[in-house]
Protein backbone atom coordinates (compact mmCIF):
# COMPACT_ATOMS: atom_id res chain seq x y z
CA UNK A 1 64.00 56.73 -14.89
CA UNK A 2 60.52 54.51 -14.41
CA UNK A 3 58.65 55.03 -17.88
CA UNK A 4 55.27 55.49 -15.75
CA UNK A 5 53.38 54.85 -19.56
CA UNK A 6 53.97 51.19 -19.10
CA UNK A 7 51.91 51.17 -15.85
CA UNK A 8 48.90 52.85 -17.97
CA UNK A 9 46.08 50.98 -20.21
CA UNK A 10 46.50 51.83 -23.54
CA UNK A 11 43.04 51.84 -25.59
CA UNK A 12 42.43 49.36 -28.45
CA UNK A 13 42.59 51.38 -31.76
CA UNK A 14 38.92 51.67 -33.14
CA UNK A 15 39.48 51.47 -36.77
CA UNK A 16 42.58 51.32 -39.78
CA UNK A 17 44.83 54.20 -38.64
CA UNK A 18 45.71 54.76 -42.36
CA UNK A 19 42.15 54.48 -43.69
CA UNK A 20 39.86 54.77 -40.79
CA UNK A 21 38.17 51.36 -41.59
CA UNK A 22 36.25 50.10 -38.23
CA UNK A 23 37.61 47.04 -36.83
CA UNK A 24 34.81 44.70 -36.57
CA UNK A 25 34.58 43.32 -32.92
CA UNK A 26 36.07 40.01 -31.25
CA UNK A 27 32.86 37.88 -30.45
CA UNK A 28 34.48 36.15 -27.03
CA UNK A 29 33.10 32.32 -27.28
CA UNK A 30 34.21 31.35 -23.98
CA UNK A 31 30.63 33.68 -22.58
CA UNK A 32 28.23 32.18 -24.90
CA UNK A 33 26.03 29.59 -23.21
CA UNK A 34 24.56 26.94 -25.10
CA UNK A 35 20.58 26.69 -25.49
CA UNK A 36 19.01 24.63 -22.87
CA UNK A 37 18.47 20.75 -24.34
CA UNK A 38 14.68 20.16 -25.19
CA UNK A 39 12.78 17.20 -23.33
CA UNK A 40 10.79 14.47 -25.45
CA UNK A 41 7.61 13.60 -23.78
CA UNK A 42 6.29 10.05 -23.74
CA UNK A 43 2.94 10.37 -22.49
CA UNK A 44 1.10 7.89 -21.58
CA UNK A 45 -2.77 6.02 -21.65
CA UNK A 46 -4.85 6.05 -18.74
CA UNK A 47 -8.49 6.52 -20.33
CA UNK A 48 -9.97 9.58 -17.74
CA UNK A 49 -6.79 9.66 -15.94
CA UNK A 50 -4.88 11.16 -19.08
CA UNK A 51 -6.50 15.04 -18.70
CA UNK A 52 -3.71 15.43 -16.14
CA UNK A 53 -1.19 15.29 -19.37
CA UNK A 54 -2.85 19.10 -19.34
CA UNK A 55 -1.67 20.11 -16.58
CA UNK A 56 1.57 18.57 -16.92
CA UNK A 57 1.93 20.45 -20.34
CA UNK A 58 1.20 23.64 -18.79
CA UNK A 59 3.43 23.11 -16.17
CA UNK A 60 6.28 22.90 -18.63
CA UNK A 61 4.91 25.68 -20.79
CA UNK A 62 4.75 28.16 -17.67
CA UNK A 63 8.81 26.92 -16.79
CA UNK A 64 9.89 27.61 -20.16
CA UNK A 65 10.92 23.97 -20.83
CA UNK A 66 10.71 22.98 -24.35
CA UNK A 67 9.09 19.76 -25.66
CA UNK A 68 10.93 18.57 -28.71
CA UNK A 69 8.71 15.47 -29.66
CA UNK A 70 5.18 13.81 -28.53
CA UNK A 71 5.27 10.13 -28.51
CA UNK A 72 1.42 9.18 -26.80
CA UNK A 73 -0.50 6.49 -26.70
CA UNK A 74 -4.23 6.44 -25.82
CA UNK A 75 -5.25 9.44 -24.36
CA UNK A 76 -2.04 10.65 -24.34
CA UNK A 77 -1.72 10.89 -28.17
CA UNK A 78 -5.20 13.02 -27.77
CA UNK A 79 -3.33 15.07 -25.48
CA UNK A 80 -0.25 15.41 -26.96
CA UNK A 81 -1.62 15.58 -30.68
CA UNK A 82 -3.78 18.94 -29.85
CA UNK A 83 -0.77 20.23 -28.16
CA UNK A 84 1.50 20.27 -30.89
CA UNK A 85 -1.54 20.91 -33.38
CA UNK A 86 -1.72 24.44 -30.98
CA UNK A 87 -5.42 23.30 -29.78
CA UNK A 88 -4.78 22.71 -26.03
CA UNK A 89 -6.94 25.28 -24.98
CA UNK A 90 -9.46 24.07 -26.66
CA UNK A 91 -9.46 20.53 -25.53
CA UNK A 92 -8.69 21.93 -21.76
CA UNK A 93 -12.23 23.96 -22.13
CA UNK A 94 -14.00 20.82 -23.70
CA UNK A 95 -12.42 18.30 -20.73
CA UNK A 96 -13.27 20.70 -17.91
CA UNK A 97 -16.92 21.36 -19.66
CA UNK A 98 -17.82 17.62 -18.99
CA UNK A 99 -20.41 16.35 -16.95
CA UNK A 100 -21.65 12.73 -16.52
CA UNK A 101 -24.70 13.53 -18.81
CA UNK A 102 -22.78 15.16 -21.29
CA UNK A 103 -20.63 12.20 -21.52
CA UNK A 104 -23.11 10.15 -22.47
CA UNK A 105 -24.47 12.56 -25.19
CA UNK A 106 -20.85 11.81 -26.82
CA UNK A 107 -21.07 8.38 -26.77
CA UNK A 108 -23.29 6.68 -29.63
CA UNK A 109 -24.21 2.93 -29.15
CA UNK A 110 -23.09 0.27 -32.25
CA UNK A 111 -25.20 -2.42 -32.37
CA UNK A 112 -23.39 -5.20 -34.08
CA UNK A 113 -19.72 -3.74 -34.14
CA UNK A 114 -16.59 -4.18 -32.79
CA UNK A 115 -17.05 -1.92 -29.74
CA UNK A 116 -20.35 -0.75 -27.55
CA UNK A 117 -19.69 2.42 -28.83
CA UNK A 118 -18.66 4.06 -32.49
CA UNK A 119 -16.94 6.60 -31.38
CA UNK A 120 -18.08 8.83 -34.15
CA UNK A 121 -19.52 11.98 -31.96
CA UNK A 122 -16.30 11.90 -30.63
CA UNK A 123 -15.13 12.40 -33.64
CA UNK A 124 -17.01 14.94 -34.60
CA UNK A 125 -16.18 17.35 -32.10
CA UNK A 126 -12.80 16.83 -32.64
CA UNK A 127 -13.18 17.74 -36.05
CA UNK A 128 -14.17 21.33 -35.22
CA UNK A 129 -10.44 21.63 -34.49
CA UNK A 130 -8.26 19.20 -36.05
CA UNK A 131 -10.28 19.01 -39.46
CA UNK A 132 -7.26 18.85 -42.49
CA UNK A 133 -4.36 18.90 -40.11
CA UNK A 134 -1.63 16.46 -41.00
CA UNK A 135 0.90 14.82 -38.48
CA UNK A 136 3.89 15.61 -41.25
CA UNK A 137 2.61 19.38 -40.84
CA UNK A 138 3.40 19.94 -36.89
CA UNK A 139 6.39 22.19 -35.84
CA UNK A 140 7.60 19.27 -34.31
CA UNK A 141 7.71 15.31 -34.01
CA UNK A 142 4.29 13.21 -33.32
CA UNK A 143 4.62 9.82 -33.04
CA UNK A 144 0.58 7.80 -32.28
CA UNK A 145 0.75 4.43 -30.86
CA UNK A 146 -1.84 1.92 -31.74
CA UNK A 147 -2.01 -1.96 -31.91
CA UNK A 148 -2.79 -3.93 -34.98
CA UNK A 149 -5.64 -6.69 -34.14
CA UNK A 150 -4.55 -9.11 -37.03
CA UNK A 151 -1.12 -9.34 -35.81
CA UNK A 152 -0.57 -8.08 -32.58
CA UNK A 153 2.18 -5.42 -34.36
CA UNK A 154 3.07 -2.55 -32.75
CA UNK A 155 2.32 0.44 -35.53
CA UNK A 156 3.60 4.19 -34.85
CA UNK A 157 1.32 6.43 -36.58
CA UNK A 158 4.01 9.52 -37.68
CA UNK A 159 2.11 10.78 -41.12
CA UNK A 160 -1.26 11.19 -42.05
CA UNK A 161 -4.49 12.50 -40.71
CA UNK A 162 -4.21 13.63 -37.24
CA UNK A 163 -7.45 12.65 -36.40
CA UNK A 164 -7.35 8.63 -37.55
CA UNK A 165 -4.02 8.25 -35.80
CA UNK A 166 -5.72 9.72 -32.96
CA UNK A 167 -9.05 7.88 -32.87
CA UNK A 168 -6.65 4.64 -33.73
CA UNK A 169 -4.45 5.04 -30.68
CA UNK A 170 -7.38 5.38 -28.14
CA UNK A 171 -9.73 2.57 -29.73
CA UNK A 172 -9.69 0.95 -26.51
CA UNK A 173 -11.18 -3.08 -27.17
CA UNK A 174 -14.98 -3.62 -26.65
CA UNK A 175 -15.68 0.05 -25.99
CA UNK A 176 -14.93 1.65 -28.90
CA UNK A 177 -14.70 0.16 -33.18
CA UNK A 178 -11.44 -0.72 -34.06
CA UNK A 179 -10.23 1.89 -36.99
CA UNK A 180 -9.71 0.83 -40.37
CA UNK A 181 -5.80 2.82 -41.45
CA UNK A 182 -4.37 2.12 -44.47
CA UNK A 183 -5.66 -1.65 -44.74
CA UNK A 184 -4.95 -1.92 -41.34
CA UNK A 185 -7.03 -2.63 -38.43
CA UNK A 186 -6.11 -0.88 -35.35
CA UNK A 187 -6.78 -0.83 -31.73
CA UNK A 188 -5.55 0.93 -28.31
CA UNK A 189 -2.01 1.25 -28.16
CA UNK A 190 -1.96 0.55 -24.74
CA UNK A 191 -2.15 -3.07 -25.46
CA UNK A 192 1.24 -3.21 -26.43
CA UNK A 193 3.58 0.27 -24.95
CA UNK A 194 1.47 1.64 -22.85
CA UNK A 195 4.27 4.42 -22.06
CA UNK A 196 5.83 4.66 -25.18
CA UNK A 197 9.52 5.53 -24.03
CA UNK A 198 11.21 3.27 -26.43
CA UNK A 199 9.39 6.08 -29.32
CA UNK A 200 11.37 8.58 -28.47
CA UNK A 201 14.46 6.57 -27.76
CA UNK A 202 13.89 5.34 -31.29
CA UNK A 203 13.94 8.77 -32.43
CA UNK A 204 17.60 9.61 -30.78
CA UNK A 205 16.07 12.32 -28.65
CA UNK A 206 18.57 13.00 -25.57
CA UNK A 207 16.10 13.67 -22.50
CA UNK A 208 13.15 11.45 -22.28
CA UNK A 209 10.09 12.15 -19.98
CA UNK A 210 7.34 10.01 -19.17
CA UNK A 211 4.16 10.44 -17.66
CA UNK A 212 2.98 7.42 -16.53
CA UNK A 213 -0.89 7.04 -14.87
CA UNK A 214 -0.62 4.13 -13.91
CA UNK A 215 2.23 3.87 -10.69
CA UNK A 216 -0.29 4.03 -7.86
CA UNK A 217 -3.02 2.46 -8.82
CA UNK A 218 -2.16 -1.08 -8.04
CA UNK A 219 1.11 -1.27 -5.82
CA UNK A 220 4.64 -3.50 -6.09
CA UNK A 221 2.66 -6.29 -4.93
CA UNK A 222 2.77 -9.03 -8.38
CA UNK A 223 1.99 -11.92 -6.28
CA UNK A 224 -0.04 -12.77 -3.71
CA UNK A 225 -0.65 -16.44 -1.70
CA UNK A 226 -4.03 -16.91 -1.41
CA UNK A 227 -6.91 -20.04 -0.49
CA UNK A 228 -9.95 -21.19 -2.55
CA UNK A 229 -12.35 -21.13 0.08
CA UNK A 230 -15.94 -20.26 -0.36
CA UNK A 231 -16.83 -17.05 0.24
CA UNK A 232 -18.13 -15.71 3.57
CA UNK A 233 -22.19 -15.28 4.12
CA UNK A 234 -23.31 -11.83 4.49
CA UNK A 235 -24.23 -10.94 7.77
CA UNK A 236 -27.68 -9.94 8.18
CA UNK A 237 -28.68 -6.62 8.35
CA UNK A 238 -30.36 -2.94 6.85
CA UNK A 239 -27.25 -2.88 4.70
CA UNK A 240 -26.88 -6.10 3.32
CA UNK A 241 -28.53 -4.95 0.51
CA UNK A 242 -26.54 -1.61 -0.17
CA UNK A 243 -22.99 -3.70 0.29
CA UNK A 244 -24.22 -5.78 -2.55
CA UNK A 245 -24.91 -3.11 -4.84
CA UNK A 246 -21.33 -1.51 -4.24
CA UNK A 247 -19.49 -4.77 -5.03
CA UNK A 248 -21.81 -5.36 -8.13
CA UNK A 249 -19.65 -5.50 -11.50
CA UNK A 250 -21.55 -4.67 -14.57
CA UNK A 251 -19.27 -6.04 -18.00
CA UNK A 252 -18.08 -2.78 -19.14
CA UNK A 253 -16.27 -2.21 -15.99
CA UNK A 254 -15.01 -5.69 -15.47
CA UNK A 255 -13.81 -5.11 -18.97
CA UNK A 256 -11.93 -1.75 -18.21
CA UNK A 257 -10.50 -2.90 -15.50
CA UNK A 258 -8.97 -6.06 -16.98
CA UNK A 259 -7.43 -3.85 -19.35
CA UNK A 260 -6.39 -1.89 -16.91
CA UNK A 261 -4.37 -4.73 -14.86
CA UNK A 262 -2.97 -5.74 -18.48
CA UNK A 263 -1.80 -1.93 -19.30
CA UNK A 264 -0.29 -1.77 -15.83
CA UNK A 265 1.64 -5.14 -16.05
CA UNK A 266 3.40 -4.29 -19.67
CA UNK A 267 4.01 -0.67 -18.69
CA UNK A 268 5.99 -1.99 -16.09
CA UNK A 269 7.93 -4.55 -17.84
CA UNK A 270 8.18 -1.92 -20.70
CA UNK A 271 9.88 0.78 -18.58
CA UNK A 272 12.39 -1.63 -16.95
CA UNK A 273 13.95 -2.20 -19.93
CA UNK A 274 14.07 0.58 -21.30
CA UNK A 275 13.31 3.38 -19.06
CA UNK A 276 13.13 7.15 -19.44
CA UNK A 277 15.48 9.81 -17.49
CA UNK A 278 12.73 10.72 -15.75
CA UNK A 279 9.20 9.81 -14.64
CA UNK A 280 6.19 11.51 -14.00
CA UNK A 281 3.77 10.24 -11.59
CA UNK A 282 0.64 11.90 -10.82
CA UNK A 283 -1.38 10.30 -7.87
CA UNK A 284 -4.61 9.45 -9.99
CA UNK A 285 -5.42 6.02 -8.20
CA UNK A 286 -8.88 7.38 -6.95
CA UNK A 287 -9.81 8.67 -10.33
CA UNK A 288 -11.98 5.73 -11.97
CA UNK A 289 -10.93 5.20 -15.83
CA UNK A 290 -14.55 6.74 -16.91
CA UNK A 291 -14.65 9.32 -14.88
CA UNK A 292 -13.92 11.95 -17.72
CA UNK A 293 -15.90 14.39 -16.04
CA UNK A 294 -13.20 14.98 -12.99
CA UNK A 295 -10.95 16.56 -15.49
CA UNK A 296 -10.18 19.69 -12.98
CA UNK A 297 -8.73 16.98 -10.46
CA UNK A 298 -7.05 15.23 -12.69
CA UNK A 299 -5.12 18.75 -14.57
CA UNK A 300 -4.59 20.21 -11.30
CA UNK A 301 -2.84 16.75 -10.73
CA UNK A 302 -0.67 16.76 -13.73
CA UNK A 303 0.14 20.59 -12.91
CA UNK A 304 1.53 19.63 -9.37
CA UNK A 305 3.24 17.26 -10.13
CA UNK A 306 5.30 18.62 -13.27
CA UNK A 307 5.68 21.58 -11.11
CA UNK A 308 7.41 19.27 -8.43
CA UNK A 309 9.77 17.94 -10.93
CA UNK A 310 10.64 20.99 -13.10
CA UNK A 311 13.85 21.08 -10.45
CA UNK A 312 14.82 17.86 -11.88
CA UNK A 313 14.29 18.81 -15.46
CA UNK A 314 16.63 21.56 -15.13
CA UNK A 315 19.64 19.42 -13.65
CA UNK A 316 19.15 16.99 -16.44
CA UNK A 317 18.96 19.75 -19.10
CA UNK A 318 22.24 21.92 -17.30
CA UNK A 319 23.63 18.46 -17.08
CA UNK A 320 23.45 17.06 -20.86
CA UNK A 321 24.53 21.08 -21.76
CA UNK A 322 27.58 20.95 -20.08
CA UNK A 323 28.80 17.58 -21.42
């Protein structure tokens, strides 16, 4: 005869059947999925350019992607530094609050120092927020990168007051003082990693992502054939007058944009060694370096361009998970 009770489920006992103990219950490892792997963000210097690191930040922070370190040079280590500290809103109010007039009420004229400015009101107002915080007391990795004018070192700023390692990192040469740091004199980081990749990578973090200003400003173009012929004469005219206003340079300009070429040139040969698993490139090349008071532009920039990406971000991330 067919025993029909092999054909029929039987029901996992529920506890001891001497002493009614409850079993506890099989936890099945094969259906647990591993936490998504966080990104480290290299974020990079761009003087005005660098409020789009705001938008980029949202971006992520609207995704859900997590940020695991900061490495930021220049503006970037502004950016990133009030990010981690929790102040982004903050700065984000203060960077879309700018006009041109209001600009120069932040900048204070140093006769006789190492910069045309002394960068001390912009201290100030940074100290409304950042007053007492340490880089060793963030939830999270902050690396500053600044330049050493004595001996052209490279110095990561990873302890100590947020605010010097800040102010250090953006002290960009003739516009603002160098910064005196622990018997050190510092300047811009830019001059030396202006995209500081090789930070993170230094601190073994998996996913790198950089946000580099600087890709279409000046082209692929490195060299160009060219004659050394005099000039041509202006024609004559009304505007004769107006065209020679336009192509007028004043020094602080010429100055800012030498740097400029120089940042762009050792980003790129920076990043070709050592590149990141992904780049960000917002299209910033009409956005003049001191043009700090186009900071909605710039953020809604960032934000597009993060938000572009984030598909990218998530195959890397599903990608490291499963191997």
């Amino acid at each position: 005869m067919l025993n029909w009770n092999m054909n029929r489920t039987i029901d996992p006992p529920v506890g001891n059947q001497t002493t009614g103990t409850p079993v506890p219950a099989v936890r099945d490892m094969h259906h647990e999925v591993p936490p998504k792997p966080r990104i480290a963000l290299a974020l990079g210097g761009g003087a005005a350019r660098g409020w789009a690191h705001i938008g980029v930040l949202r971006a992520l922070d609207e995704a859900g992607v997590e940020v695991s370190m900061i490495a930021g040079t220049s503006i970037g280590a502004l950016v990133g530094g009030c990010y981690l500290a929790g102040r982004l809103d903050e700065l984000e109010a203060f960077a879309r609050s700018l006009t041109m007039r209001r600009i120069a009420g932040l900048l204070d004229f140093a006769i006789g120092g190492g910069g045309l400015f002394g960068g001390m009101r912009l201290n100030n107002r940074m100290q409304e927020h950042l007053v007492g915080v340490n880089i060793e007391d963030l939830d999270r990795p902050f690396v500053a990168v600044a330049a050493e004018l004595n001996t052209g070192h490279e110095v990561w700023i990873s302890s100590g007051s947020l605010i010097t390692g800040i102010r250090a990192s953006y002290a960009l040469p003739g516009i603002f003082e160098p910064v005196r740091c622990a018997n050190r004199t510092l300047l811009d980081g830019a001059l030396v990693n202006p995209v500081p990749v090789s930070v993170c990578r230094a601190h073994e973090q998996p996913l790198v992502v950089a946000v580099n200003l600087h890709y279409d400003l000046y082209g692929r173009s490195a060299v160009i054939k060219h004659t050394a012929s005099e000039p041509a004469p202006e024609p004559d005219g009304g505007d004769r007058r107006k065209r020679v206003r336009e192509n007028r340079l004043g020094m602080t300009s010429v100055m800012v944009q030498a740097f400029n070429i120089i940042q762009d040139r050792i980003s790129r040969a920076r990043l070709a060694g050592d590149p990141p698993d992904l780049s960000l490139h917002p299209k910033l090349s009409d956005i003049g370096l001191s043009e700090f008071h186009r900071a909605s532009e710039a953020i809604d920039r960032g934000y597009q361009e993060a938000s572009a990406k984030l598909g990218e971000i998530t195959r890397m991330q599903a990608a490291l998970r499963m191997a």
